[in-house]
Protein backbone atom coordinates (compact mmCIF):
# COMPACT_ATOMS: atom_id res chain seq x y z
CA UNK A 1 0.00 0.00 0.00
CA UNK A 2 1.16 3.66 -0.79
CA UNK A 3 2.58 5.55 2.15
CA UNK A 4 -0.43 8.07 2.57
CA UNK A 5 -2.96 5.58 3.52
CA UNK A 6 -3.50 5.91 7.19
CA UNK A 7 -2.78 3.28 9.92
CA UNK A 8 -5.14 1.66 11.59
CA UNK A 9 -3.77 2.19 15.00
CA UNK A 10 -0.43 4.59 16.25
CA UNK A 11 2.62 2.96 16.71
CA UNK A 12 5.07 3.89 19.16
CA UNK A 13 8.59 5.11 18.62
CA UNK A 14 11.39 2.57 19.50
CA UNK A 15 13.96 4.90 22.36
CA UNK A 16 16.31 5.34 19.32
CA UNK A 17 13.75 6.92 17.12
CA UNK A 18 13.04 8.90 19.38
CA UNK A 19 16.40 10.44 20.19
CA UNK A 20 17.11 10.30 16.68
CA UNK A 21 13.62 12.22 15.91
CA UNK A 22 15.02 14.79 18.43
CA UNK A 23 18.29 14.82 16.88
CA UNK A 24 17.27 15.22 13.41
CA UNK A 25 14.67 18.36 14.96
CA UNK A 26 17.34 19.88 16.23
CA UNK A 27 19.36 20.24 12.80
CA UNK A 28 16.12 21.42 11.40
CA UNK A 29 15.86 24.40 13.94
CA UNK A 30 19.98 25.25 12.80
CA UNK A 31 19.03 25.09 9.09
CA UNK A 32 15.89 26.69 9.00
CA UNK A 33 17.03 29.13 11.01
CA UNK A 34 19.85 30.23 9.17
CA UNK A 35 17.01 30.62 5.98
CA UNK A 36 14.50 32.06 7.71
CA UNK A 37 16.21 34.63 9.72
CA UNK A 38 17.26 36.63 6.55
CA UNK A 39 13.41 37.86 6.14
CA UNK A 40 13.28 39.62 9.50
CA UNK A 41 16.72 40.64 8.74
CA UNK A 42 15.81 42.60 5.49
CA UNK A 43 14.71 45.38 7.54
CA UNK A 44 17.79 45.58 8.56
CA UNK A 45 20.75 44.13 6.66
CA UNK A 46 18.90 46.28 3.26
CA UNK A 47 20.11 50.01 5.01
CA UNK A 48 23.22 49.48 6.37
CA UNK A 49 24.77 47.12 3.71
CA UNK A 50 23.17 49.76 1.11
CA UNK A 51 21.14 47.13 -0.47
CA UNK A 52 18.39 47.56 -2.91
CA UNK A 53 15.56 44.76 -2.56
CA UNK A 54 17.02 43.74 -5.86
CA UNK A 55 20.14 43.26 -4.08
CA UNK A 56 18.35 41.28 -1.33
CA UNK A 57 16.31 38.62 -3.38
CA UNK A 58 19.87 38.17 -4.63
CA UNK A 59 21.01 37.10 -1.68
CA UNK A 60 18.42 35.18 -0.67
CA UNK A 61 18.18 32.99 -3.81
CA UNK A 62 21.78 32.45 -3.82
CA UNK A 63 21.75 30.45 -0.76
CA UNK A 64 18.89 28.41 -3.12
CA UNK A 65 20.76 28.52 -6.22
CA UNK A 66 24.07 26.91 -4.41
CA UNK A 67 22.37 24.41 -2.34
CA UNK A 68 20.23 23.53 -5.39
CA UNK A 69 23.24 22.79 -7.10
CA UNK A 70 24.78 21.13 -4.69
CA UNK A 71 22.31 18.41 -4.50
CA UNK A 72 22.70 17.62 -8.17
CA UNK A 73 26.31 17.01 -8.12
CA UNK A 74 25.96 15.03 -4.74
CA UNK A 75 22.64 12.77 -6.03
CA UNK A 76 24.75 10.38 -7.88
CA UNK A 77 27.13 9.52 -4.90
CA UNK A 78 24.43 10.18 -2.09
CA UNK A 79 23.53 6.16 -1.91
CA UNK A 80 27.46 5.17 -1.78
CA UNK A 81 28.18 6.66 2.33
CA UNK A 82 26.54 5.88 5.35
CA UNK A 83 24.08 8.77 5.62
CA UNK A 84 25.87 9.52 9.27
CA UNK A 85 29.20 10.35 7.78
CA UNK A 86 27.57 12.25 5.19
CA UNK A 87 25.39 14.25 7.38
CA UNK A 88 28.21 15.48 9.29
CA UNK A 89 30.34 16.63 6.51
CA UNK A 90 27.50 18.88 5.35
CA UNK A 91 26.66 19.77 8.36
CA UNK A 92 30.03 20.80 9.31
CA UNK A 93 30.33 22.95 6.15
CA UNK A 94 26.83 24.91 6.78
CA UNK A 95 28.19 25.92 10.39
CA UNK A 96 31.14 27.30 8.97
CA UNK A 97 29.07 29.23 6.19
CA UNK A 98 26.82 30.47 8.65
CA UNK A 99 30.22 32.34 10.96
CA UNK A 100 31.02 33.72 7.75
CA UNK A 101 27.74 35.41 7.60
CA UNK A 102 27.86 36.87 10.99
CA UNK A 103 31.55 38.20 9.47
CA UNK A 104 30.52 39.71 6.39
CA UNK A 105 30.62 43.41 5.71
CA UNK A 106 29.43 44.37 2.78
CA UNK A 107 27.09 42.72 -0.06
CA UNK A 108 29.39 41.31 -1.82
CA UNK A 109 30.68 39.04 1.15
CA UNK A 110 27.53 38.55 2.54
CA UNK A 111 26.43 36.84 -0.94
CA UNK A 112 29.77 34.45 -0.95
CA UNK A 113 28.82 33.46 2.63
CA UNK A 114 25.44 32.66 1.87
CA UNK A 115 26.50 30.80 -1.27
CA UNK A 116 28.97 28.39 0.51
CA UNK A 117 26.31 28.54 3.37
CA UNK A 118 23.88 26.91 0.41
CA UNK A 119 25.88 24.70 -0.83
CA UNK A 120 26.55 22.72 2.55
CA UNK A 121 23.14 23.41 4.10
CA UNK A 122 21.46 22.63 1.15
CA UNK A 123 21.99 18.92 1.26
CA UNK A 124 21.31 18.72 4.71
CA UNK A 125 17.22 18.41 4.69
CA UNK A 126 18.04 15.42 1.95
CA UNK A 127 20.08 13.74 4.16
CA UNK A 128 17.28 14.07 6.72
CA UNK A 129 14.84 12.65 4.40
CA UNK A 130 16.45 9.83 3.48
CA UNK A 131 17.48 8.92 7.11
CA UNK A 132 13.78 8.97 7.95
CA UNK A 133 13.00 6.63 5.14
CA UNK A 134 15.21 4.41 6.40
CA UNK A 135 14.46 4.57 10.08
CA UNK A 136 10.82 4.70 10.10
CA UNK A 137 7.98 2.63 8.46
CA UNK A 138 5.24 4.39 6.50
CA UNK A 139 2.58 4.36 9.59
CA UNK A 140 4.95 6.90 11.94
CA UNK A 141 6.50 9.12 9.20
CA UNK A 142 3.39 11.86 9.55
CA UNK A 143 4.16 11.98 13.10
CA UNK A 144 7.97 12.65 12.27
CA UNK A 145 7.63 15.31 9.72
CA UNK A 146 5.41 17.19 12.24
CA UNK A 147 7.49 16.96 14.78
CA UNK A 148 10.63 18.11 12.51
CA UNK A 149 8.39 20.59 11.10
CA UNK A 150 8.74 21.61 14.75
CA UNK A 151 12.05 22.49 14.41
CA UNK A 152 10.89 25.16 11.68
CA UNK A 153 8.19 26.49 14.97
CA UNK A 154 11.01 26.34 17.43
CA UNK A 155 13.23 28.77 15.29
CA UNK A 156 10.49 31.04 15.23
CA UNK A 157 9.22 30.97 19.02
CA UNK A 158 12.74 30.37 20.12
CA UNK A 159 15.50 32.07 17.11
CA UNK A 160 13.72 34.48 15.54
CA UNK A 161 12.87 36.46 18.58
CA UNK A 162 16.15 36.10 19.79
CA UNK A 163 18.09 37.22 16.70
CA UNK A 164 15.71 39.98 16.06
CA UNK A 165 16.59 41.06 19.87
CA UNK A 166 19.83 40.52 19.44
CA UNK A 167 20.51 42.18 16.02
CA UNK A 168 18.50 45.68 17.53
CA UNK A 169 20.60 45.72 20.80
CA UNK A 170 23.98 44.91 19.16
CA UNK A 171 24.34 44.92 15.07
CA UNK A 172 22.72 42.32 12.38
CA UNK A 173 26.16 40.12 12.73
CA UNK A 174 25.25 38.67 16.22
CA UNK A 175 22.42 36.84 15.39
CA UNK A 176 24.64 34.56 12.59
CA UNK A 177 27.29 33.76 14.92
CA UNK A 178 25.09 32.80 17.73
CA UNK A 179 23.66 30.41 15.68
CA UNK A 180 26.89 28.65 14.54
CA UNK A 181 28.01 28.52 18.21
CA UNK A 182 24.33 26.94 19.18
CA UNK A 183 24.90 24.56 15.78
CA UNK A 184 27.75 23.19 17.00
CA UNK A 185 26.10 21.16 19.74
CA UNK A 186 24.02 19.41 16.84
CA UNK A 187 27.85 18.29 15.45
CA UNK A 188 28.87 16.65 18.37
CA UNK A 189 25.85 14.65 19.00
CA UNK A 190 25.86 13.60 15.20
CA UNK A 191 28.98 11.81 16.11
CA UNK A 192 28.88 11.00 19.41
CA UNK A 193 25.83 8.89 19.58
CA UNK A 194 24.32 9.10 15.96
CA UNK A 195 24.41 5.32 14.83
CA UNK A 196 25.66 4.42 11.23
CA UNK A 197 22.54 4.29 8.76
CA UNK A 198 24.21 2.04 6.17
CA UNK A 199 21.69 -0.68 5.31
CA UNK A 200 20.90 0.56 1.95
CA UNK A 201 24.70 -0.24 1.18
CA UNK A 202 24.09 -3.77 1.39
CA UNK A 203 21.61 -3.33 -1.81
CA UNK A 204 22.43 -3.18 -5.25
CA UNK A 205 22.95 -0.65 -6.86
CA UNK A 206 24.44 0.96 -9.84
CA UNK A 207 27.98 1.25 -9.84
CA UNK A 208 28.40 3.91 -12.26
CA UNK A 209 27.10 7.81 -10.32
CA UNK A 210 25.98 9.25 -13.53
CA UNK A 211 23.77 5.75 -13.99
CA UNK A 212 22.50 6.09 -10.55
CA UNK A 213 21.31 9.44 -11.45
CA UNK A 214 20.36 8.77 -14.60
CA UNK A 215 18.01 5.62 -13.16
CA UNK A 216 16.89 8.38 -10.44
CA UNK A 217 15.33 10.92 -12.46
CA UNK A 218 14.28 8.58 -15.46
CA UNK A 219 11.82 7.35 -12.92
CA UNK A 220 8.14 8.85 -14.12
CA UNK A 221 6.88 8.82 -10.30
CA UNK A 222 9.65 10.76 -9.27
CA UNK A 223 9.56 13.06 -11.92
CA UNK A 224 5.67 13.85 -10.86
CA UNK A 225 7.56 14.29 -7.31
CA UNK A 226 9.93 16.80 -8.06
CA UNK A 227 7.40 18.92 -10.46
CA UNK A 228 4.86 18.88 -7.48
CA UNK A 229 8.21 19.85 -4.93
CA UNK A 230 9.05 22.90 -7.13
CA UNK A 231 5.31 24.35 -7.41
CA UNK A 232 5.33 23.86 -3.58
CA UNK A 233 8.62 26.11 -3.11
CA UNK A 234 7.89 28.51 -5.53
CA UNK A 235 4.93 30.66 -3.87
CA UNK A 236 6.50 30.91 -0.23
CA UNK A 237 10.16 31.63 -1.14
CA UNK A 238 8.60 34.78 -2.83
CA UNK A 239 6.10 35.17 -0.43
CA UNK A 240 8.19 35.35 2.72
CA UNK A 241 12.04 37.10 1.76
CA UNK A 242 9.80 40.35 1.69
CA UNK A 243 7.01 39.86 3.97
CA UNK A 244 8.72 41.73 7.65
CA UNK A 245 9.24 44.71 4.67
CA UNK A 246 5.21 44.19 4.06
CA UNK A 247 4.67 44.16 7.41
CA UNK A 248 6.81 47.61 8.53
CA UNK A 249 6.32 49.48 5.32
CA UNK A 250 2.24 48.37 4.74
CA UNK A 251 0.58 47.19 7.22
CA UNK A 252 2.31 49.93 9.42
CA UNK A 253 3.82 47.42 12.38
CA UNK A 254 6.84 49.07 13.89
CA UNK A 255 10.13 47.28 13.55
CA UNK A 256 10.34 46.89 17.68
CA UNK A 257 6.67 44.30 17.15
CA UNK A 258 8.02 42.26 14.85
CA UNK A 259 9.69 39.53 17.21
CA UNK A 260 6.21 39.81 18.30
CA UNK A 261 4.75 38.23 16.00
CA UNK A 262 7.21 35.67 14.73
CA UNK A 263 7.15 34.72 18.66
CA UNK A 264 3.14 34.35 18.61
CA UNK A 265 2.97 32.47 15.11
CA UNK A 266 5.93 30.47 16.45
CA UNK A 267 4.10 29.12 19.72
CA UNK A 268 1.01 28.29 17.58
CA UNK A 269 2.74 26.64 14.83
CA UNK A 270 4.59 24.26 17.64
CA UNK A 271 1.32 22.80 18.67
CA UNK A 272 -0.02 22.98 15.02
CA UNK A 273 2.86 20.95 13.14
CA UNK A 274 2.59 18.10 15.48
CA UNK A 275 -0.99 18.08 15.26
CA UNK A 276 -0.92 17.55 11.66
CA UNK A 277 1.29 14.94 11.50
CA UNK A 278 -0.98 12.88 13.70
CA UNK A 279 -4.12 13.99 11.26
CA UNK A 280 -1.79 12.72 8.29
CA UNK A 281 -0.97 9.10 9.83
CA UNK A 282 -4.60 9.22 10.83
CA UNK A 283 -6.59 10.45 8.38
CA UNK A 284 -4.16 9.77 4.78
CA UNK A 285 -2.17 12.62 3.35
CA UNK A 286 -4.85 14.26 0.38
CA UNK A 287 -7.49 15.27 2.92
CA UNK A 288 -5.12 16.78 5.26
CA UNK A 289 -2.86 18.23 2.16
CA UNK A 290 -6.41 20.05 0.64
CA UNK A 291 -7.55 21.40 3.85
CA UNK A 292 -4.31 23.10 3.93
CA UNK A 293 -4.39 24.31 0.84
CA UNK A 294 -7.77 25.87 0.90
CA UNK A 295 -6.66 27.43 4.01
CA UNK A 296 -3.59 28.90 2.50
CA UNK A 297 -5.31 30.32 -0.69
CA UNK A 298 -8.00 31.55 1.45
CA UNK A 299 -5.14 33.83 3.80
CA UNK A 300 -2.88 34.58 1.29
CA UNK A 301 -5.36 36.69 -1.04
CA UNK A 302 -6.53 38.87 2.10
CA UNK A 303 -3.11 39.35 3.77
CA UNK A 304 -0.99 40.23 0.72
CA UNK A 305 -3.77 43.02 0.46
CA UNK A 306 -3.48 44.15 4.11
CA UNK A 307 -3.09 47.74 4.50
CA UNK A 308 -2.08 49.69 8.04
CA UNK A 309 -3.85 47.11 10.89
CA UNK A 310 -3.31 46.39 14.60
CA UNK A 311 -0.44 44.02 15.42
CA UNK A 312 -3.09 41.39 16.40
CA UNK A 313 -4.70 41.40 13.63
CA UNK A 314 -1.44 40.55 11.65
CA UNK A 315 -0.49 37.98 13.91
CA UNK A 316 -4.07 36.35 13.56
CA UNK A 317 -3.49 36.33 9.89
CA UNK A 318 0.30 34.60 10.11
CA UNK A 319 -1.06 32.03 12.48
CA UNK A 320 -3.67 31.15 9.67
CA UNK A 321 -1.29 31.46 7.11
CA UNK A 322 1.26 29.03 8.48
CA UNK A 323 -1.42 26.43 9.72
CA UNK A 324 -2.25 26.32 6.19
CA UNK A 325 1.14 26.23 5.17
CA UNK A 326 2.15 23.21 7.70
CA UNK A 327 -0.76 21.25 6.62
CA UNK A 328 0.58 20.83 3.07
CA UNK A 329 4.15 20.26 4.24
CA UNK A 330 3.26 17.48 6.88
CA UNK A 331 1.54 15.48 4.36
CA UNK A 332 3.10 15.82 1.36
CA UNK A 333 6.88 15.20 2.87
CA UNK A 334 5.00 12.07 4.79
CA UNK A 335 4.08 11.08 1.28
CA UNK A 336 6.77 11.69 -0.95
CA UNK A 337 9.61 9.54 1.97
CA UNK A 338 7.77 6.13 0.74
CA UNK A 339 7.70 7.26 -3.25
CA UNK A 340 11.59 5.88 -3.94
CA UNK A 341 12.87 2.63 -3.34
CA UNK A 342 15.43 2.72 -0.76
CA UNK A 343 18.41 2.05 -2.82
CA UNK A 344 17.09 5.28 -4.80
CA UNK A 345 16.03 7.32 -1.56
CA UNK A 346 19.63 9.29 -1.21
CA UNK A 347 19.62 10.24 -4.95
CA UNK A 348 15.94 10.92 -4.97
CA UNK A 349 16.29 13.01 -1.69
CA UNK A 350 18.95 14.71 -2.99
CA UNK A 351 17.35 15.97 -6.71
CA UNK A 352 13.73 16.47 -4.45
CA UNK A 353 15.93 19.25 -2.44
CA UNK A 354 18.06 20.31 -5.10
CA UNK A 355 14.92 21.43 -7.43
CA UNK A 356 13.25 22.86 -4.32
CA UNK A 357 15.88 24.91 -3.53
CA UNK A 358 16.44 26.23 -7.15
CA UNK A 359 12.83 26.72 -7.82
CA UNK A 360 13.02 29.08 -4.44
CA UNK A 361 16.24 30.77 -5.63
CA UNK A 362 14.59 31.37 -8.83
CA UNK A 363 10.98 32.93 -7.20
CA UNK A 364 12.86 34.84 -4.71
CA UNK A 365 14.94 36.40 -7.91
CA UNK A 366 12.08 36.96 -9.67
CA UNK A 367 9.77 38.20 -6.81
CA UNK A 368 12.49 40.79 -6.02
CA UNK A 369 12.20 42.49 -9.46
CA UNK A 370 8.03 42.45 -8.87
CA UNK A 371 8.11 44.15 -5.82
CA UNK A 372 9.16 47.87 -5.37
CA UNK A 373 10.70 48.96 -2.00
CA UNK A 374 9.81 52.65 -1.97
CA UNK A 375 11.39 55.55 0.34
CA UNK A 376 9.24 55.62 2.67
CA UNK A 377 9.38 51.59 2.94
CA UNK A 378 6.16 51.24 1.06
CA UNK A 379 6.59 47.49 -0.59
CA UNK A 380 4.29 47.95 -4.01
CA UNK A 381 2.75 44.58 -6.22
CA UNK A 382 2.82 42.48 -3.10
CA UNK A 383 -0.48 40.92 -4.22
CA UNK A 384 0.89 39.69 -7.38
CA UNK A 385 3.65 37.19 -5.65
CA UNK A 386 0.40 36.34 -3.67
CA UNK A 387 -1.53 35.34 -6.63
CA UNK A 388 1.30 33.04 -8.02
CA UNK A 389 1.78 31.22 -4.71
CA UNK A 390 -2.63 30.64 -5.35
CA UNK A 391 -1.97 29.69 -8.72
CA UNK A 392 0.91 27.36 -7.97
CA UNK A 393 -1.25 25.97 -5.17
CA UNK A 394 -4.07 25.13 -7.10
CA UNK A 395 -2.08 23.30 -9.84
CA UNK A 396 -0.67 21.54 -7.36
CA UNK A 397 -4.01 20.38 -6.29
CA UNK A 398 -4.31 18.44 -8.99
CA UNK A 399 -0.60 16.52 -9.70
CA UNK A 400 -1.08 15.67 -6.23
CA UNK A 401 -4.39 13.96 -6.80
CA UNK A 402 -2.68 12.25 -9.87
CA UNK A 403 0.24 10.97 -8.21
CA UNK A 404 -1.67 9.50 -5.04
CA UNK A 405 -3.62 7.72 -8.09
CA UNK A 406 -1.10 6.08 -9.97
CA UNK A 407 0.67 4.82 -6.52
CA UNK A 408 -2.52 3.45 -5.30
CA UNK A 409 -2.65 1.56 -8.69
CA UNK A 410 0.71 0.52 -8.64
CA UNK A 411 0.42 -0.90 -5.19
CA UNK A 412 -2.97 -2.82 -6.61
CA UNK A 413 -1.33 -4.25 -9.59
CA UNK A 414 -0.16 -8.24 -8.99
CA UNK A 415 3.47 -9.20 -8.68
C-alpha cells in the first residue's frame, strides 16, 4: 500500500527513534534558522549594507541557487556513504558558512557566505529525508515530519525572537554567529551517539554515479515528485524574503513588534505541526494536504492586500497562514519519503531538495524584481507574488491527486 494511507492504530517510537527524531529536529531548527532569519533581517541588513531589494532577493536565492546545485552534483554519490558520515560533513560545512555570515561586511561578502552557506546546508534536509526513510515505516512518518516541522516552529518561538533582539541591541552580525556557536552542539551529537545508517549499502545498486542518477530521475513517479516539490517552493520563497518589509512598510507594524509576532505564530505553529502529522498518519495525506491548501489560498489573497492594521490582527493572519502552510508540508513530505525505493532514496532526496531549492532561488529572484521597495518603505505589487503562490497551489491540487492515483494503482497491480 502507498505511504499516505492511514494506519489503523499509532505505533510507538522505539527509544532510538526517538532520540534520533530529536536529533534530526534539532538540525532542522539550525538550518531553518539560518534561511528564515534573513526575512526579519531585510529590515535591517537592506540600510546598512546599502542594499536595494534587488540586491536582497539576490542574496536570498543564492543560498537556493548553491544548495540547489549542490544536491545535483551530490545525487549520484548520495547512496554510496553511510548517511551519518555524510550528514556530518555537510553539516560541518553549513556551520562554517553560517560564521562567515555573521563576518561579512558588505554585499558582496555577505552573498559568498550565503552561497557556501547553500551549498553545505542545502543537502542537509536530503540527508534528513532519506534517514527517515530508512528509520521509520510508513505508519509513523506523519508523526515525524510534524514533529521536525517543529524544528521550523522552534526557530520562530525560540530564534527568531532572539536574533531579532539581538541584532537591535547589538548589530545584524550577532544573530549569525550565535547560531553557529548553538549549531555546534548538533555536530557533536551527530557523532557522538548518531548510529551508522548504512543498510541501503548492502543493496544493489548501480555502480556507475551518472547511472545512478540517470536511473533516479528517469523514474516517471519521481519526476511527478519533483514537479509537485518545485510548485510547492515557488509561492513561499517569494512570499516570505519580503514579507517583515510588508509588514513595517504596509501594514504599518513598527520594527520593535516584529519579534512579536514571529514569537506568537511560532508558539502556535509548535502545537499545530505536530498536530498535523498525527491527522496525516490518521486520516491519509490528500485530505489533510487540501484542507491546507484551501486554508492557505483563502489567507494569502486577504493578507498580501493588508493595509495599516493592529499588530493582532497581523499575527491572527500569520497564524492562519502558516497552519495552512504546515498542513501541506506534513503530508506531502510524509508522502513523498515512501515514493523511492530505498536504494534510490539518497539520490531521490537529494534531486527532491536540489529542485526545491532552485525553484526558491529562482521565485525569490524573480519576486524581487516584482516588488518595489519605496522611500518611505512602502513594498508595491505584493499581491501579485500572492496570486502566483494561489496559482501554484491550485495546480498543485491536482498533480497531487494524480500521483496519489497512480501509486494506489501501482500498489494494486499483482506481482
Amino acid at each position: 500500500m502507498p505511504d499516505s494511507q492511514p494506519a489503523a492504530a499509532p505505533t510507538p517510537f522505539t527509544p532510538y527513534q526517538r532520540f534520533a527524531t530529536g536529533l534530526l529536529t534539532m538540525l532542522q531548527f539550525a538550518v531553518i534558522l539560518d534561511f528564515m532569519i534573513m526575512s526579519p533581517l531585510g529590515a535591517l541588513i537592506m540600510p546598512a549594507l546599502s542594499m536595494s531589494a534587488q540586491q536582497f532577493g539576490l542574496v536570498v536565492s543564492a543560498y537556493a541557487f548553491s544548495a540547489g546545485i549542490a544536491g545535483l552534483l551530490t545525487a549520484g554519490f548520495a547512496d554510496r556513504f553511510d548517511r551519518k558520515r555524510l550528514l556530518l560533513f555537510f553539516y560541518t560545512g553549513f556551520l562554517l558558512g553560517t560564521l562567515w555570515c555573521g563576518l561579512a561586511t558588505s554585499f558582496e561578502s555577505l552573498l559568498m557566505a550565503r552561497i557556501v552557506t547553500g551549498l553545505f546546508g542545502g543537502v542537509i534536509g536530503s540527508i534528513v529525508m532519506a534517514i527517515v526513510g530508512d528509520l521509520f515505516e510508513p505508519a509513523l512518518r506523519g508523526r515525524v515530519m510534524g514533529l521536525l516541522q517543529g524544528g521550523f516552529a522552534a526557530s520562530q518561538v525560540l530564534g527568531l525572537p532572539f536574533g531579532l533582539y539581538v541584532a537591535a541591541h547589538w548589530d545584524w552580525h550577532g544573530p549569525f554567529i550565535a547560531l553557529a556557536a548553538f549549531g555546534a552542539a548538533g555536530g557533536v551529537l551527530i557523532a557522538w551517539r548518531m548510529q551508522p545508517v548504512d543498510a541501503h549499502l548492502a543493496l544493489p545498486n548501480d555502480r556507475s554515479a551518472f547511472k545512478h542518477l540517470l536511473h533516479t530521475v528517469s523514474n516517471g513517479r519521481h519526476l511527478q515528485a519533483f514537479l509537485i516539490t518545485a510548485l510547492l517552493t515557488t509561492g513561499g520563497f517569494m512570499l516570505m524574503p519580503f514579507a517583515s518589509a510588508f509588514s513595517v512598510g504596509n501594514v504599518g507594524i513598527d520594527l520593535a513588534h516584529l519579534p512579536v509576532v514571529y514569537l506568537v505564530t511560532g508558539i502556535s505553529t509548535l502545537v499545530v505541526a505536530p498536530l498535523v502529522g498525527r491527522l496525516t498518519d490518521r486520516l491519509g495525506t490528500l485530505p489533510v494536504f487540501y484542507t491546507g491548501s484551501a486554508i492557505t489560498i483563502a489567507t494569502v489573497a486577504f493578507y498580501t492586500r493588508l493595509g495599516p492594521s493592529p499588530l493582532i490582527e497581523l499575527i491572527v493572519i500569520n497564524v492562519v497562514l502558516f497552519a495552512g502552510i504546515f498542513s501541506r508540508m506534513v503530508p506531502w513530505q510524509a508522502m513523498v519519503a515512501g515514493i523511492p525505493s530505498p536504494e534510490q532514496r539518497g539520490a531521490f532526496s537529494a534531486i527532491n531538495a536540489a529542485l526545491q531549492q532552485l525553484a526558491g532561488g529562482l521565485a525569490a529572484l524573480i519576486a524581487g524584481h516584482i516588488v518595489r521597495i519605496g522611500p518611505d518603505g512602502h513594498v508595491a505589487h505584493f499581491p501579485w507574488v500572492g496570486n502566483v503562490l494561489i496559482a501554484t497551489t491550485l495546480i498543485v491540487g491536482v498533480l497531487i491527486w494524480r500521483l496519489r492515483r497512480d501509486m494506489t494503482r501501482s500498489a494494486a497491480a499483482p506481482g
